[in-house]
PDB file of N, CA and C in Angstrom:
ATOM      1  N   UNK A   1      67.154  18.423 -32.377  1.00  0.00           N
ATOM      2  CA  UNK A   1      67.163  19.712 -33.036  1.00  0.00           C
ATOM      3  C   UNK A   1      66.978  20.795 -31.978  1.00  0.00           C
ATOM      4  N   UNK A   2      68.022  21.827 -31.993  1.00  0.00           N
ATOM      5  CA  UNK A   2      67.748  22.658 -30.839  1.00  0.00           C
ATOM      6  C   UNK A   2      67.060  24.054 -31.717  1.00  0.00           C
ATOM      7  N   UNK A   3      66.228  24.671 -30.898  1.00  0.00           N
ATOM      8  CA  UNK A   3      65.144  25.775 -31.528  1.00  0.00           C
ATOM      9  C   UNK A   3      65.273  26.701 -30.151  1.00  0.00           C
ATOM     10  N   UNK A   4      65.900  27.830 -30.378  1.00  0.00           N
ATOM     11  CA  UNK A   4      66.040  28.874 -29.755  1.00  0.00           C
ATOM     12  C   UNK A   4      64.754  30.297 -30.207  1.00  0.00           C
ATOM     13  N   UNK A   5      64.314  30.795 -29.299  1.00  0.00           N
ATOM     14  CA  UNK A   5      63.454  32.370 -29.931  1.00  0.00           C
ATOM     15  C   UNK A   5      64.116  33.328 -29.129  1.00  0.00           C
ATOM     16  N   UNK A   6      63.978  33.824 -30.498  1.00  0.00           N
ATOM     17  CA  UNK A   6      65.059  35.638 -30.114  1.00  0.00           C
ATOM     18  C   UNK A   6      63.671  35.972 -29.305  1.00  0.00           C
ATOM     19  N   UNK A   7      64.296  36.716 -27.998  1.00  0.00           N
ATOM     20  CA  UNK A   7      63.746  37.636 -27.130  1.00  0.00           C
ATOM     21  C   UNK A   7      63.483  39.029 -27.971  1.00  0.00           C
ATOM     22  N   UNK A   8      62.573  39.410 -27.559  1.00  0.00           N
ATOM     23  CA  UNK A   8      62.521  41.238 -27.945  1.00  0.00           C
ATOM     24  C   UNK A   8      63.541  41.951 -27.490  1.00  0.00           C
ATOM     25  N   UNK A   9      63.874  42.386 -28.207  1.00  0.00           N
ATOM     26  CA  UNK A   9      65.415  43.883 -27.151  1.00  0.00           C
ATOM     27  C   UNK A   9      66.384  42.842 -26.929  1.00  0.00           C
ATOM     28  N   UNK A  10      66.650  41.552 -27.172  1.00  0.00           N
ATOM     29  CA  UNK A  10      67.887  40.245 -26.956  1.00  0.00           C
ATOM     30  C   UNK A  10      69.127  41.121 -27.962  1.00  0.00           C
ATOM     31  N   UNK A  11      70.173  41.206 -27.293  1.00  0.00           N
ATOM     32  CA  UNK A  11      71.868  41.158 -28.242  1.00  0.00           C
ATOM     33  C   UNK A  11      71.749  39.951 -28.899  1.00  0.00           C
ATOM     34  N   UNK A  12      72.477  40.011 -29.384  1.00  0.00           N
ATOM     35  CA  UNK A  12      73.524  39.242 -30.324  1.00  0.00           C
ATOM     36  C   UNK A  12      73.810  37.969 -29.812  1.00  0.00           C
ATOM     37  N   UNK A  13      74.893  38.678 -28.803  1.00  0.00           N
ATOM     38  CA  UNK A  13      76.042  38.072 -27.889  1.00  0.00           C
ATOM     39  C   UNK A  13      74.826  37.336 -27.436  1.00  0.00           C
ATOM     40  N   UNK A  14      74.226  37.713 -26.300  1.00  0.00           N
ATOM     41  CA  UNK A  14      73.224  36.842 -25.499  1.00  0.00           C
ATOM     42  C   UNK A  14      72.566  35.325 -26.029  1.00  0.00           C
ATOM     43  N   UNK A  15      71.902  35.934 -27.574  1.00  0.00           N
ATOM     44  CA  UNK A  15      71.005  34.850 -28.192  1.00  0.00           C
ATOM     45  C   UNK A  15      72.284  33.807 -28.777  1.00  0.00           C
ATOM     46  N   UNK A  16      73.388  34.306 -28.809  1.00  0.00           N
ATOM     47  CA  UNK A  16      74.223  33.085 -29.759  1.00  0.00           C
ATOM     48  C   UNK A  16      74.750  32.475 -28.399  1.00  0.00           C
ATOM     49  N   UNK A  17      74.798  32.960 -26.926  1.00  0.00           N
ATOM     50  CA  UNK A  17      75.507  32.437 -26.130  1.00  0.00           C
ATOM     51  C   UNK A  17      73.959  31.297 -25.339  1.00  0.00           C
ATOM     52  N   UNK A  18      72.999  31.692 -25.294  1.00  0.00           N
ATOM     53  CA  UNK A  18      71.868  30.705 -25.252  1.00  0.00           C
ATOM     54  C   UNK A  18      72.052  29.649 -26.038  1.00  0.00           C
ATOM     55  N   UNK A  19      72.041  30.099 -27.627  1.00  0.00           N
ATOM     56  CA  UNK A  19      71.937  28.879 -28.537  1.00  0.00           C
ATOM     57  C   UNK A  19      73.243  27.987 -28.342  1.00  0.00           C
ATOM     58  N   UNK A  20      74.067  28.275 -28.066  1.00  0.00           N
ATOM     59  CA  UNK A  20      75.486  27.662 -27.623  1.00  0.00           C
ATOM     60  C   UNK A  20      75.156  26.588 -26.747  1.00  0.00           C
ATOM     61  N   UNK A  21      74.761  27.299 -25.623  1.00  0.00           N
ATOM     62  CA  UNK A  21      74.511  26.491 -24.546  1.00  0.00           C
ATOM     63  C   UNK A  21      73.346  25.044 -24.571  1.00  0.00           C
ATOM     64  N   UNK A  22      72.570  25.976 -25.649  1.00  0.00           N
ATOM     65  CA  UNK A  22      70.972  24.595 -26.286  1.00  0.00           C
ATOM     66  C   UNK A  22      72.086  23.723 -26.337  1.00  0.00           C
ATOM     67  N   UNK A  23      72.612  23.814 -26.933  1.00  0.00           N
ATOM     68  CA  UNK A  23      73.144  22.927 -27.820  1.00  0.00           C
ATOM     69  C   UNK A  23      74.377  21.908 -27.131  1.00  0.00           C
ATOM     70  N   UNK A  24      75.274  22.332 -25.957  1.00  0.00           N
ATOM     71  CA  UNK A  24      76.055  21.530 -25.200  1.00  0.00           C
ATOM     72  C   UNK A  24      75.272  20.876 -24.450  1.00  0.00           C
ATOM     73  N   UNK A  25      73.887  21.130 -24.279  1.00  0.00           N
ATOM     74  CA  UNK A  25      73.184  20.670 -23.185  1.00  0.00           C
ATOM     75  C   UNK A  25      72.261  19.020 -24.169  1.00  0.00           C
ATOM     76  N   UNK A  26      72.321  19.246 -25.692  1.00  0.00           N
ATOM     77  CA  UNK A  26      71.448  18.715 -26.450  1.00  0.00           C
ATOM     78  C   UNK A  26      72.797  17.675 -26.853  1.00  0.00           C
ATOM     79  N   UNK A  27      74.146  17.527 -26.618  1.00  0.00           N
ATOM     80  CA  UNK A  27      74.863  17.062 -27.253  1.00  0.00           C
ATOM     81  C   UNK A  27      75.475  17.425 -28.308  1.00  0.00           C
ATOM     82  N   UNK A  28      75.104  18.308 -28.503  1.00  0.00           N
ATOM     83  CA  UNK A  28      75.139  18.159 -30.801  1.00  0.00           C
ATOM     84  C   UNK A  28      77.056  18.017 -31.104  1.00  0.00           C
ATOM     85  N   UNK A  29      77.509  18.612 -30.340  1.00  0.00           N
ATOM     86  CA  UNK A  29      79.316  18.669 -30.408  1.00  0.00           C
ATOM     87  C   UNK A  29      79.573  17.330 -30.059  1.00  0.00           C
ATOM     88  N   UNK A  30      79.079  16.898 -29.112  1.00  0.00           N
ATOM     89  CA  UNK A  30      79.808  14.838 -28.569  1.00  0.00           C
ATOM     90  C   UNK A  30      79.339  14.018 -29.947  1.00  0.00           C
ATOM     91  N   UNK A  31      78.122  14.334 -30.286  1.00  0.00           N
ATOM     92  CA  UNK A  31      77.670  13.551 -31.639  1.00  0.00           C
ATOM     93  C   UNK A  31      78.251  13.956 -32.447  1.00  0.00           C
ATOM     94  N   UNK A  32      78.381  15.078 -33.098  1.00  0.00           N
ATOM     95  CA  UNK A  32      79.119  15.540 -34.241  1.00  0.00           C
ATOM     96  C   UNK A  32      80.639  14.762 -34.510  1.00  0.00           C
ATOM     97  N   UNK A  33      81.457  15.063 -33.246  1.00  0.00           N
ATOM     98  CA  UNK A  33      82.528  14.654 -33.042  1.00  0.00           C
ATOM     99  C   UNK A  33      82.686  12.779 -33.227  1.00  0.00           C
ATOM    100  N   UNK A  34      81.758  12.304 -32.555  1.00  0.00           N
ATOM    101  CA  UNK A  34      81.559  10.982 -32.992  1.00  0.00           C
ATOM    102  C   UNK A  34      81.285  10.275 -33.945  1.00  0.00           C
ATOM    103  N   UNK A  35      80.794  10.967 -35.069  1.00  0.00           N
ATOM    104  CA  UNK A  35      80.431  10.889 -36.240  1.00  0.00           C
ATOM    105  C   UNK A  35      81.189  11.350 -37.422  1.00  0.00           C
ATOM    106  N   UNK A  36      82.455  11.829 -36.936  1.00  0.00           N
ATOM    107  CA  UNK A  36      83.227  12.703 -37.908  1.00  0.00           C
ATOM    108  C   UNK A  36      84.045  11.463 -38.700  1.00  0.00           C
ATOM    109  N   UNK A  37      84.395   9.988 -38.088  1.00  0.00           N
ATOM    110  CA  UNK A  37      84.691   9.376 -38.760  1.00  0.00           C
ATOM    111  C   UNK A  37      84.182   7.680 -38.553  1.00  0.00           C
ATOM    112  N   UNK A  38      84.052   6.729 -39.203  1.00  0.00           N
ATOM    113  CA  UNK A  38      83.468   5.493 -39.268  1.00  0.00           C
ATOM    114  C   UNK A  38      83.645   5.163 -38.353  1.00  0.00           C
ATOM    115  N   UNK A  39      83.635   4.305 -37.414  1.00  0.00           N
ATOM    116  CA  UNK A  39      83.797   3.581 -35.997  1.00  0.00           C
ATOM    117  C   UNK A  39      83.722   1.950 -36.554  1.00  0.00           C
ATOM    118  N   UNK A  40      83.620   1.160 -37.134  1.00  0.00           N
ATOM    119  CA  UNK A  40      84.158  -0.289 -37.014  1.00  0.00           C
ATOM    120  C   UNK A  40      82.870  -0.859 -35.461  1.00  0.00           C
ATOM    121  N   UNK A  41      82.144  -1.671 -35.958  1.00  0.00           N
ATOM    122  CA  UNK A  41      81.203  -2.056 -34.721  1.00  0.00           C
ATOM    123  C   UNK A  41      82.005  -3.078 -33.459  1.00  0.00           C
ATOM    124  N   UNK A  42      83.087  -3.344 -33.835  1.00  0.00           N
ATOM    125  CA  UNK A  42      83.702  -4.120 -32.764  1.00  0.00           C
ATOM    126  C   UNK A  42      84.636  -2.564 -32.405  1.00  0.00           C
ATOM    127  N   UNK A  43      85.001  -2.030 -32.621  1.00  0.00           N
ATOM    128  CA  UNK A  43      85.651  -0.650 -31.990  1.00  0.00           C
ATOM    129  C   UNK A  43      84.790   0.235 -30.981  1.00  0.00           C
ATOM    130  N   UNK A  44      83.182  -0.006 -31.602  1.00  0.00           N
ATOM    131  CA  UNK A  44      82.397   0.885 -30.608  1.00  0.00           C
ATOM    132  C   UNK A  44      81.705  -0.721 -29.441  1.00  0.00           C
ATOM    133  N   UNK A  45      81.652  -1.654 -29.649  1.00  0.00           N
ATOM    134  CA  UNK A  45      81.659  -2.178 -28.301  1.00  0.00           C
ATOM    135  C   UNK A  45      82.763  -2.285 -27.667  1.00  0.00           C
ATOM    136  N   UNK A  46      83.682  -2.371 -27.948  1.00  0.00           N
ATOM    137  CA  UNK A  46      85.303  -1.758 -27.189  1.00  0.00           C
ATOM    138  C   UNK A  46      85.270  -0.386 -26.388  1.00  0.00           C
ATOM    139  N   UNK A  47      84.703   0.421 -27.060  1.00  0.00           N
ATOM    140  CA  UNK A  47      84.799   1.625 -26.381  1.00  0.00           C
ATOM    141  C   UNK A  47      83.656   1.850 -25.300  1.00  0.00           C
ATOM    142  N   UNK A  48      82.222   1.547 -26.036  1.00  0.00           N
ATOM    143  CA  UNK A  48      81.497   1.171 -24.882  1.00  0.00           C
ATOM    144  C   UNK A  48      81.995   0.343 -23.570  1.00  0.00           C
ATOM    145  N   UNK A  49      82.800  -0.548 -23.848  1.00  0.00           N
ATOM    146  CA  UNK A  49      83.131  -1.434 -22.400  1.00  0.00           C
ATOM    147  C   UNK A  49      83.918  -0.601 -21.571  1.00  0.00           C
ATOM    148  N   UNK A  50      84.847  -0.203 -22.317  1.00  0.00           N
ATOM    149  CA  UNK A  50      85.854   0.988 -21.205  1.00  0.00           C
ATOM    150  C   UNK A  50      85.171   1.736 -20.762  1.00  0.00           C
ATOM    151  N   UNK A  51      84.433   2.574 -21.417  1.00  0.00           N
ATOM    152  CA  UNK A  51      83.709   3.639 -20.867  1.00  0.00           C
ATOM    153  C   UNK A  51      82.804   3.167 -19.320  1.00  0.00           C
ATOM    154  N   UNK A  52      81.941   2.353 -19.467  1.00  0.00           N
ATOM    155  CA  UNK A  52      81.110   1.315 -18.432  1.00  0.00           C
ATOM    156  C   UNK A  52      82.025   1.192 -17.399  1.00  0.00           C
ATOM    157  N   UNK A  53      83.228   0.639 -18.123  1.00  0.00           N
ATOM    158  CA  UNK A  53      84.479   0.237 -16.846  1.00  0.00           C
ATOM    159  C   UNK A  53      84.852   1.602 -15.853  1.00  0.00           C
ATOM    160  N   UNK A  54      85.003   2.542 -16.599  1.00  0.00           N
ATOM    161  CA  UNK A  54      85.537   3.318 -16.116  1.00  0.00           C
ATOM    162  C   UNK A  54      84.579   3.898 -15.198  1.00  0.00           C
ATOM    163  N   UNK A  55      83.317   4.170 -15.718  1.00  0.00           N
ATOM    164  CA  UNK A  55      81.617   4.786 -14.976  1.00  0.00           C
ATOM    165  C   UNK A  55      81.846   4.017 -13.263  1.00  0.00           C
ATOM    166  N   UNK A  56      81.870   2.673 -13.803  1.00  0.00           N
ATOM    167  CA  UNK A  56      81.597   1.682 -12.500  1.00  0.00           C
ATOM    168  C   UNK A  56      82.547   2.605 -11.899  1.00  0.00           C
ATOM    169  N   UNK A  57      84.069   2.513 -12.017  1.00  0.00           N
ATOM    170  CA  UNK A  57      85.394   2.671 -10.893  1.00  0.00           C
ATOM    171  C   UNK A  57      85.008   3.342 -10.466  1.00  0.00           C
ATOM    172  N   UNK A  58      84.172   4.758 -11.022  1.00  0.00           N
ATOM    173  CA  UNK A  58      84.116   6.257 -10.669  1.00  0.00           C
ATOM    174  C   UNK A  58      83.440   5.802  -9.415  1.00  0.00           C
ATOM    175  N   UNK A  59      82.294   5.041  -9.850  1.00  0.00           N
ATOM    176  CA  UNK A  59      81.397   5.110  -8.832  1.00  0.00           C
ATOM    177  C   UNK A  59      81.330   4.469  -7.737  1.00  0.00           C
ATOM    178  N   UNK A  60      82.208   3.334  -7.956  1.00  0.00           N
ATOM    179  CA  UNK A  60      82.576   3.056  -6.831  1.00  0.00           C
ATOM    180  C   UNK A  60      83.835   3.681  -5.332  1.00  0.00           C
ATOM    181  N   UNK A  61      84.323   4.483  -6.151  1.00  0.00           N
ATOM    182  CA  UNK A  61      85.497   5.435  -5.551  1.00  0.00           C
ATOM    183  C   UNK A  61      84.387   6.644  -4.851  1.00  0.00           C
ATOM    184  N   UNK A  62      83.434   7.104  -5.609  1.00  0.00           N
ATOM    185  CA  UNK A  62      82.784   7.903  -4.704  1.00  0.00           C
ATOM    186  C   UNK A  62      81.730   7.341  -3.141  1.00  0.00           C
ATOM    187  N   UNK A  63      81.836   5.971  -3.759  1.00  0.00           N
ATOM    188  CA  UNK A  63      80.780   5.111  -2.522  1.00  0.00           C
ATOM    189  C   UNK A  63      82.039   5.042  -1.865  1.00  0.00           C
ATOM    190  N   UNK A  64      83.404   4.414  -1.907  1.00  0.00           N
ATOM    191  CA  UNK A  64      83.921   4.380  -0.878  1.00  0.00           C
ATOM    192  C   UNK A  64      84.448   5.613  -0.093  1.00  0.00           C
ATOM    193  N   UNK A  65      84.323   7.058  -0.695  1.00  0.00           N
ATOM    194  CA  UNK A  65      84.814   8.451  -0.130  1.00  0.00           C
ATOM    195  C   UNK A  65      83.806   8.339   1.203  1.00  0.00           C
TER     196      UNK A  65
END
C-alpha cells in the first residue's frame, strides 16, 4: 500500500507525480498487470523459468564484458 503526505504549499502536479512514482517503485502496475488475467500454474512456472534463463544470460554477458 503506498501512502503519500501532501506537503504544505505542494501543487497538484508535484504530489500526483510523487504518488506516481510511490507507486512504480512499490510495483503496483507489474502486479496489477499480472493479475489482470488467470495464469494456469504450469504457465507461471514456464514463465518463471524463462525469466531466470534470461536473468542468468544477462548476467553472465555482463561478467564476460
Amino acid at each position: 500500500m503506498t501512502q503519500i503526505n501532501v506537503k504544505e504549499g505542494e501543487s497538484y502536479e508535484s504530489f500526483i507525480r510523487r504518488f506516481r512514482r510511490s507507486c512504480e517503485r512499490a510495483g503496483i502496475p507489474k502486479e496489477v498487470k499480472r493479475r489482470e488475467y488467470y495464469e494456469k500454474p504450469s504457465q507461471r512456472k514456464k514463465r518463471k523459468l524463462a525469466e531466470a534463463k534470461r536473468k542468468a544470460w544477462r548476467r553472465n554477458q555482463e561478467a564476460l564484458s
